[in-house]
PDB file of N, CA and C in Angstrom:
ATOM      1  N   UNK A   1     146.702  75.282 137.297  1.00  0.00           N
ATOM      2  CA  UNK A   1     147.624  76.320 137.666  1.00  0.00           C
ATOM      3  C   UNK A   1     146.972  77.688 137.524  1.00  0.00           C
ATOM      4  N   UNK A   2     145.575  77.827 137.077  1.00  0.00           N
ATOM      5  CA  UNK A   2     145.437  78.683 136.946  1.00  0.00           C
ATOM      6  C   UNK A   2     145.672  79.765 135.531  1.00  0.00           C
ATOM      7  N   UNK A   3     146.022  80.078 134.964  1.00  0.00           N
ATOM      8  CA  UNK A   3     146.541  80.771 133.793  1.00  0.00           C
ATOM      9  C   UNK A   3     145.311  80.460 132.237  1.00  0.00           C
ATOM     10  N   UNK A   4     145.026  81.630 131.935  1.00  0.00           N
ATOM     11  CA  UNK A   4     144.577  81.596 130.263  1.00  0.00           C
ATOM     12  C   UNK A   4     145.337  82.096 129.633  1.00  0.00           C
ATOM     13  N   UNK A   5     144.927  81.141 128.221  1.00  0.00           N
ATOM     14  CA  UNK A   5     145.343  81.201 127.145  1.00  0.00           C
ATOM     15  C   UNK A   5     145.855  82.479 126.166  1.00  0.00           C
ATOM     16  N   UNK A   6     146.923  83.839 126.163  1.00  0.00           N
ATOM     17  CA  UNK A   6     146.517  84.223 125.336  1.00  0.00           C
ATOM     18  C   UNK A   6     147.125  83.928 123.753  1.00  0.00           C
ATOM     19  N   UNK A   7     146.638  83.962 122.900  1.00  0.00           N
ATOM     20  CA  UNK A   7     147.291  83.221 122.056  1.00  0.00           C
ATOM     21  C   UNK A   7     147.461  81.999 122.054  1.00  0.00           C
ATOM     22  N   UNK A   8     148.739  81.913 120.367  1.00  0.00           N
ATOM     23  CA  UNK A   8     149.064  80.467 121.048  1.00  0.00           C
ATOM     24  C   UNK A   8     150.535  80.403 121.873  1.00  0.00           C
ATOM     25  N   UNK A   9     150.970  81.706 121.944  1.00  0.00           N
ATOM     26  CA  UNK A   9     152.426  81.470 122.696  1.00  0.00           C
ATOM     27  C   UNK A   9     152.964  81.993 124.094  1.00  0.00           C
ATOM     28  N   UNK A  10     151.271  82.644 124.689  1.00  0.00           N
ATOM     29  CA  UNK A  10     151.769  83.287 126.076  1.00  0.00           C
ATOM     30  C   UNK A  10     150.316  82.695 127.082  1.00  0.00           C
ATOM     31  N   UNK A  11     150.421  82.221 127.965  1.00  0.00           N
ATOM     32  CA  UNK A  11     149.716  82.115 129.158  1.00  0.00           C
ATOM     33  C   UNK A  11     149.861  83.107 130.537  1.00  0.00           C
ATOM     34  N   UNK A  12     148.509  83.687 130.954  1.00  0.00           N
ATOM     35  CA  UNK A  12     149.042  84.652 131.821  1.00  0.00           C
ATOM     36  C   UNK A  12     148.097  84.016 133.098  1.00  0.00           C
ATOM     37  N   UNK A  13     148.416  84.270 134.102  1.00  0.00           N
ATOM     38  CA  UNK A  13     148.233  83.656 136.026  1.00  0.00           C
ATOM     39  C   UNK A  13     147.959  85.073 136.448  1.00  0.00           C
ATOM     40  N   UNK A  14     147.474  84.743 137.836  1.00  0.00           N
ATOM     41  CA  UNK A  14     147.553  85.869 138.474  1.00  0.00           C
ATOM     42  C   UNK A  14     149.551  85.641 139.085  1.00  0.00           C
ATOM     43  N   UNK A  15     149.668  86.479 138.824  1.00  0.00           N
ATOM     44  CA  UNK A  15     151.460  86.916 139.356  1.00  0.00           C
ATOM     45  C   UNK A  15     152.410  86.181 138.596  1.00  0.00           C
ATOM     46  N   UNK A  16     151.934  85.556 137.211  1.00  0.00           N
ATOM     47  CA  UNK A  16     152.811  84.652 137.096  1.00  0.00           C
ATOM     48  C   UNK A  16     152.377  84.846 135.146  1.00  0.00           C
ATOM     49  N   UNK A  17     153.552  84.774 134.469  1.00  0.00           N
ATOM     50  CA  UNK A  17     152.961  84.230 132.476  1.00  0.00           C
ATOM     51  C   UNK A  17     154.637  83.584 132.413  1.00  0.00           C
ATOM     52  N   UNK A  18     153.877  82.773 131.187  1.00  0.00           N
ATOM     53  CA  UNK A  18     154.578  82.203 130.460  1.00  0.00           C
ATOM     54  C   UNK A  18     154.881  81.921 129.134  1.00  0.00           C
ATOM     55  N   UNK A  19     155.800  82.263 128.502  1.00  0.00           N
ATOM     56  CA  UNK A  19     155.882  81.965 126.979  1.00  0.00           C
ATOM     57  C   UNK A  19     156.182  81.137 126.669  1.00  0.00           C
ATOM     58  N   UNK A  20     155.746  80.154 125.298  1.00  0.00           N
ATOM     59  CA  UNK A  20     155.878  79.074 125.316  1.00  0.00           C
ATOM     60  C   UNK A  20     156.560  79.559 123.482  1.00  0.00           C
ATOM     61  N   UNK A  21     157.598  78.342 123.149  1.00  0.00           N
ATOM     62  CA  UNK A  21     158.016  78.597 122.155  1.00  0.00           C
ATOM     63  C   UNK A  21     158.465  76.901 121.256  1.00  0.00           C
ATOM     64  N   UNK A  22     157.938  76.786 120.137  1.00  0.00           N
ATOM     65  CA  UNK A  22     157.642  75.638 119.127  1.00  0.00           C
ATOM     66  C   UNK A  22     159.570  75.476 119.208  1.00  0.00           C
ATOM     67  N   UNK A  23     159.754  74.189 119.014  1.00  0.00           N
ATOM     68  CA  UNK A  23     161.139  73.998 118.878  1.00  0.00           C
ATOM     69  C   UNK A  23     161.512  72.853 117.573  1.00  0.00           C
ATOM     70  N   UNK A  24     162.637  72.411 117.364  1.00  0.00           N
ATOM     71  CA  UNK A  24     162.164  71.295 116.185  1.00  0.00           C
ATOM     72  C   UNK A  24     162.192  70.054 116.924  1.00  0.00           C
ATOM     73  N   UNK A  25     161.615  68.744 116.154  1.00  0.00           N
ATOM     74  CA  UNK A  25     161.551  68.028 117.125  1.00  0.00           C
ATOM     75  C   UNK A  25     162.872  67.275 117.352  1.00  0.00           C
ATOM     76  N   UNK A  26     162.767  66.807 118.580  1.00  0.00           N
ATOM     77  CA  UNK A  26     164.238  65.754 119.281  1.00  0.00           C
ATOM     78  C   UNK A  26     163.285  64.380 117.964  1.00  0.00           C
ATOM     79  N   UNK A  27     164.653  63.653 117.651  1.00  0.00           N
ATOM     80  CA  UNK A  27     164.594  62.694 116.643  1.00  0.00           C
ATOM     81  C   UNK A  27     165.471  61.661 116.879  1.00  0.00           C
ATOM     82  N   UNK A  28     165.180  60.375 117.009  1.00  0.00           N
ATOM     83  CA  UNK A  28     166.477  59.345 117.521  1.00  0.00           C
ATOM     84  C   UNK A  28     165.685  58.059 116.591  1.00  0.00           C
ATOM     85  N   UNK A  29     166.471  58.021 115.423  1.00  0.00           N
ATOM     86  CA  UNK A  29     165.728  56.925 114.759  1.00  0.00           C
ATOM     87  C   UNK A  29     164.390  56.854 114.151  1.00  0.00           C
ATOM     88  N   UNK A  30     163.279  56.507 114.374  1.00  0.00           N
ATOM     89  CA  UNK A  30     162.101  56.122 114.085  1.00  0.00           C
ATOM     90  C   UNK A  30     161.429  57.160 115.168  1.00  0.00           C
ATOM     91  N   UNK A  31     161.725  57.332 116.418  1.00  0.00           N
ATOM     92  CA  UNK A  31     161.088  58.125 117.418  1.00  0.00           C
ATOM     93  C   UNK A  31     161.177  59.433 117.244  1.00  0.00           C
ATOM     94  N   UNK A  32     160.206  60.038 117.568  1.00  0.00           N
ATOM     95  CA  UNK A  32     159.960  61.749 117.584  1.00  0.00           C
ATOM     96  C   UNK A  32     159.594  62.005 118.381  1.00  0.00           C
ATOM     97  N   UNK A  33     159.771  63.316 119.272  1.00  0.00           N
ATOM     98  CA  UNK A  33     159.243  63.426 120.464  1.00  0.00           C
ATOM     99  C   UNK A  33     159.530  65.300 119.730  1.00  0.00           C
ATOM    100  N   UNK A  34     158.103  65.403 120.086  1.00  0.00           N
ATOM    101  CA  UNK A  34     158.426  67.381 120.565  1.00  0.00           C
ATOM    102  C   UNK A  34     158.840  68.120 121.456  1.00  0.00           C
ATOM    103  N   UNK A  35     159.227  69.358 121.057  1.00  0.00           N
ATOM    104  CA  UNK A  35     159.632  70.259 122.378  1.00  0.00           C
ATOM    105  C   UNK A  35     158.825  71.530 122.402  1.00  0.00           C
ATOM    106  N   UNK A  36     158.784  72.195 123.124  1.00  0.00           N
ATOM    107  CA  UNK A  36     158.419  73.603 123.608  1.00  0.00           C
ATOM    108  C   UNK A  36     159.492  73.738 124.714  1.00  0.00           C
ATOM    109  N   UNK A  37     159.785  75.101 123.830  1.00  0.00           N
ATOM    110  CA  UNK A  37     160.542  76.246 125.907  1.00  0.00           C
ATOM    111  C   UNK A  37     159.075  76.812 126.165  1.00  0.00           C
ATOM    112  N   UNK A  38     159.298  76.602 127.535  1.00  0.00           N
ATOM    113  CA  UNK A  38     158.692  77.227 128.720  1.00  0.00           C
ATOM    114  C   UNK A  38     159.442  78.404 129.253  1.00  0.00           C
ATOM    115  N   UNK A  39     159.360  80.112 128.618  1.00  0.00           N
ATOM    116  CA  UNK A  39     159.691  80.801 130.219  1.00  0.00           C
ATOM    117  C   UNK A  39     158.604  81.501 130.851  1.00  0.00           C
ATOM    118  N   UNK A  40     159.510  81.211 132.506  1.00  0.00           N
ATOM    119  CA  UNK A  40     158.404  81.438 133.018  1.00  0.00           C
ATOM    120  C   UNK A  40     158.857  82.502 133.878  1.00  0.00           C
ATOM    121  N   UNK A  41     157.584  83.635 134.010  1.00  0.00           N
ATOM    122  CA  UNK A  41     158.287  84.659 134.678  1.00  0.00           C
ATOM    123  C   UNK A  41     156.987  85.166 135.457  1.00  0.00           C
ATOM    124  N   UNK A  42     157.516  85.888 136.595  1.00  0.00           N
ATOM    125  CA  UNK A  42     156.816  85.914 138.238  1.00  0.00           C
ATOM    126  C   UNK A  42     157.730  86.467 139.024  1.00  0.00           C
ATOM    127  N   UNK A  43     156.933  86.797 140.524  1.00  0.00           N
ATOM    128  CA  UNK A  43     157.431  87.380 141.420  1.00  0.00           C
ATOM    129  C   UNK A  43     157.536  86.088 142.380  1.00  0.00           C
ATOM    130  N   UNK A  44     158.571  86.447 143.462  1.00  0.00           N
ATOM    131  CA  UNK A  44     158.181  85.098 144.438  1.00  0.00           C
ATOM    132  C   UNK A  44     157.360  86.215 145.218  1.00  0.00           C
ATOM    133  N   UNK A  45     156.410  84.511 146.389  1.00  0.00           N
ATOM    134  CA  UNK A  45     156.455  83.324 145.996  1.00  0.00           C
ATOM    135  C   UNK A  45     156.050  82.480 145.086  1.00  0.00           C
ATOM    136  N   UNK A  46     154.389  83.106 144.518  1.00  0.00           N
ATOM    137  CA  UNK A  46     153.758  83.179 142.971  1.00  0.00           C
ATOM    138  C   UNK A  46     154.858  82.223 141.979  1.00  0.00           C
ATOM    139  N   UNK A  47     156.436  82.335 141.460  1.00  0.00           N
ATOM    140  CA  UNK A  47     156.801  82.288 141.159  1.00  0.00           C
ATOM    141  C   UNK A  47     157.664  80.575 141.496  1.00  0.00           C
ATOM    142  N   UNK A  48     157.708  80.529 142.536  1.00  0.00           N
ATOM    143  CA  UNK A  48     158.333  79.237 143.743  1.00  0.00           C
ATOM    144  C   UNK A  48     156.640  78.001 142.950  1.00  0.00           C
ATOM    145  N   UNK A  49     156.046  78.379 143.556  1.00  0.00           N
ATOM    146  CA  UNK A  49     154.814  78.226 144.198  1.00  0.00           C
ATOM    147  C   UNK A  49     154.149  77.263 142.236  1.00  0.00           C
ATOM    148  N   UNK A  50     154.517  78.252 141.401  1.00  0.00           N
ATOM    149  CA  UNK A  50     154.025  77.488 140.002  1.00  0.00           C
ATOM    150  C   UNK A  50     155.540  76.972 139.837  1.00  0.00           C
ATOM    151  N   UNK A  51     156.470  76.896 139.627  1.00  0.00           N
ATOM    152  CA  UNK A  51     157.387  76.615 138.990  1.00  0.00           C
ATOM    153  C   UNK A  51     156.913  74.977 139.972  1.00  0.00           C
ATOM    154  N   UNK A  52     157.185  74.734 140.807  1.00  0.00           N
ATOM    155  CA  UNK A  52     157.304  73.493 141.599  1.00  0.00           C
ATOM    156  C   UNK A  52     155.830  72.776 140.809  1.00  0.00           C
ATOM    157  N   UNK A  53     154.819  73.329 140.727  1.00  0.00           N
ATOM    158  CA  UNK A  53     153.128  72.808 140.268  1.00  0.00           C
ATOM    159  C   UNK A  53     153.573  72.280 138.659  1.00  0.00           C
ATOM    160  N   UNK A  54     154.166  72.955 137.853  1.00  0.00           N
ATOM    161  CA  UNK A  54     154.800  72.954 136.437  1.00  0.00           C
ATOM    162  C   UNK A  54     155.819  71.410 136.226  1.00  0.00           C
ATOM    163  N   UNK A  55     156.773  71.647 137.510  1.00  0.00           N
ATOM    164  CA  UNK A  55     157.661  70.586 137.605  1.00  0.00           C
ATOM    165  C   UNK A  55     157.125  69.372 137.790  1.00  0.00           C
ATOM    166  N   UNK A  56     155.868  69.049 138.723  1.00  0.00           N
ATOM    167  CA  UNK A  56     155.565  67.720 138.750  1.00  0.00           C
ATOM    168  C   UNK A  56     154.740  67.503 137.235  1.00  0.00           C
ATOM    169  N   UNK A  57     153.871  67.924 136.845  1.00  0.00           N
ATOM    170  CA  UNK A  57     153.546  67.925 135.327  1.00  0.00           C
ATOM    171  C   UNK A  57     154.370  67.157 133.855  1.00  0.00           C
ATOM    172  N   UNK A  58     155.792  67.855 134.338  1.00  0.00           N
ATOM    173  CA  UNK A  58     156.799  67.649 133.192  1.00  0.00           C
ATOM    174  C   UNK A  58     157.404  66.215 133.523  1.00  0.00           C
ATOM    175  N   UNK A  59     157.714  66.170 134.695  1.00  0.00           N
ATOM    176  CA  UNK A  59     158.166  64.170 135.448  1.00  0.00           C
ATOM    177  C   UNK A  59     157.723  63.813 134.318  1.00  0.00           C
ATOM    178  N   UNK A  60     158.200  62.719 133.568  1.00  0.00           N
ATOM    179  CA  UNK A  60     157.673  61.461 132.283  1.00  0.00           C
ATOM    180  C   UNK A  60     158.000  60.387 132.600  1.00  0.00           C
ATOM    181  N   UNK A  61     157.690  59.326 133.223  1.00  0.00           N
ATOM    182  CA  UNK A  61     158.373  58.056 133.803  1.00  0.00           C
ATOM    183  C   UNK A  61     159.064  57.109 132.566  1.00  0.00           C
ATOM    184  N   UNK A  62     160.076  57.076 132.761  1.00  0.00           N
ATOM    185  CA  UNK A  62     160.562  55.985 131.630  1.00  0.00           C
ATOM    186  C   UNK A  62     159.656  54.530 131.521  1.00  0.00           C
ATOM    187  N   UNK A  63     159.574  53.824 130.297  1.00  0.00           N
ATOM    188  CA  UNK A  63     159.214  52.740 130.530  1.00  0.00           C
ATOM    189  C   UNK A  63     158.635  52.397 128.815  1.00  0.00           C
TER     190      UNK A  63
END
């Protein structure tokens, strides 16, 4: 996608950053799974254009 690192809580693109923020984890029994928010902020289309690149990334297939 393009974007470096700054820190550990902001990524910046050309036309496009994102903050990323530690959450606690989702917990169901024995299972743990982490979270992070993602916001993401941009101009369109820059903005269209990563959000859709981001979205196939996040898909997790059950199984």
């Amino acid at each position: 996608m393009g974007g470096v690192a700054h820190g550990d809580d902001r990524i910046v693109g050309e036309g496009w950053e994102a903050r990323l923020t530690q959450l606690p984890d989702y917990q169901i029994g024995s299972l743990r799974v982490g979270e992070v928010r993602v916001e993401l902020l941009g101009e369109e289309p820059t903005f269209s254009r990563i959000k859709a690149q981001l979205e196939r990334k996040l898909i997790r297939a059950g199984g």
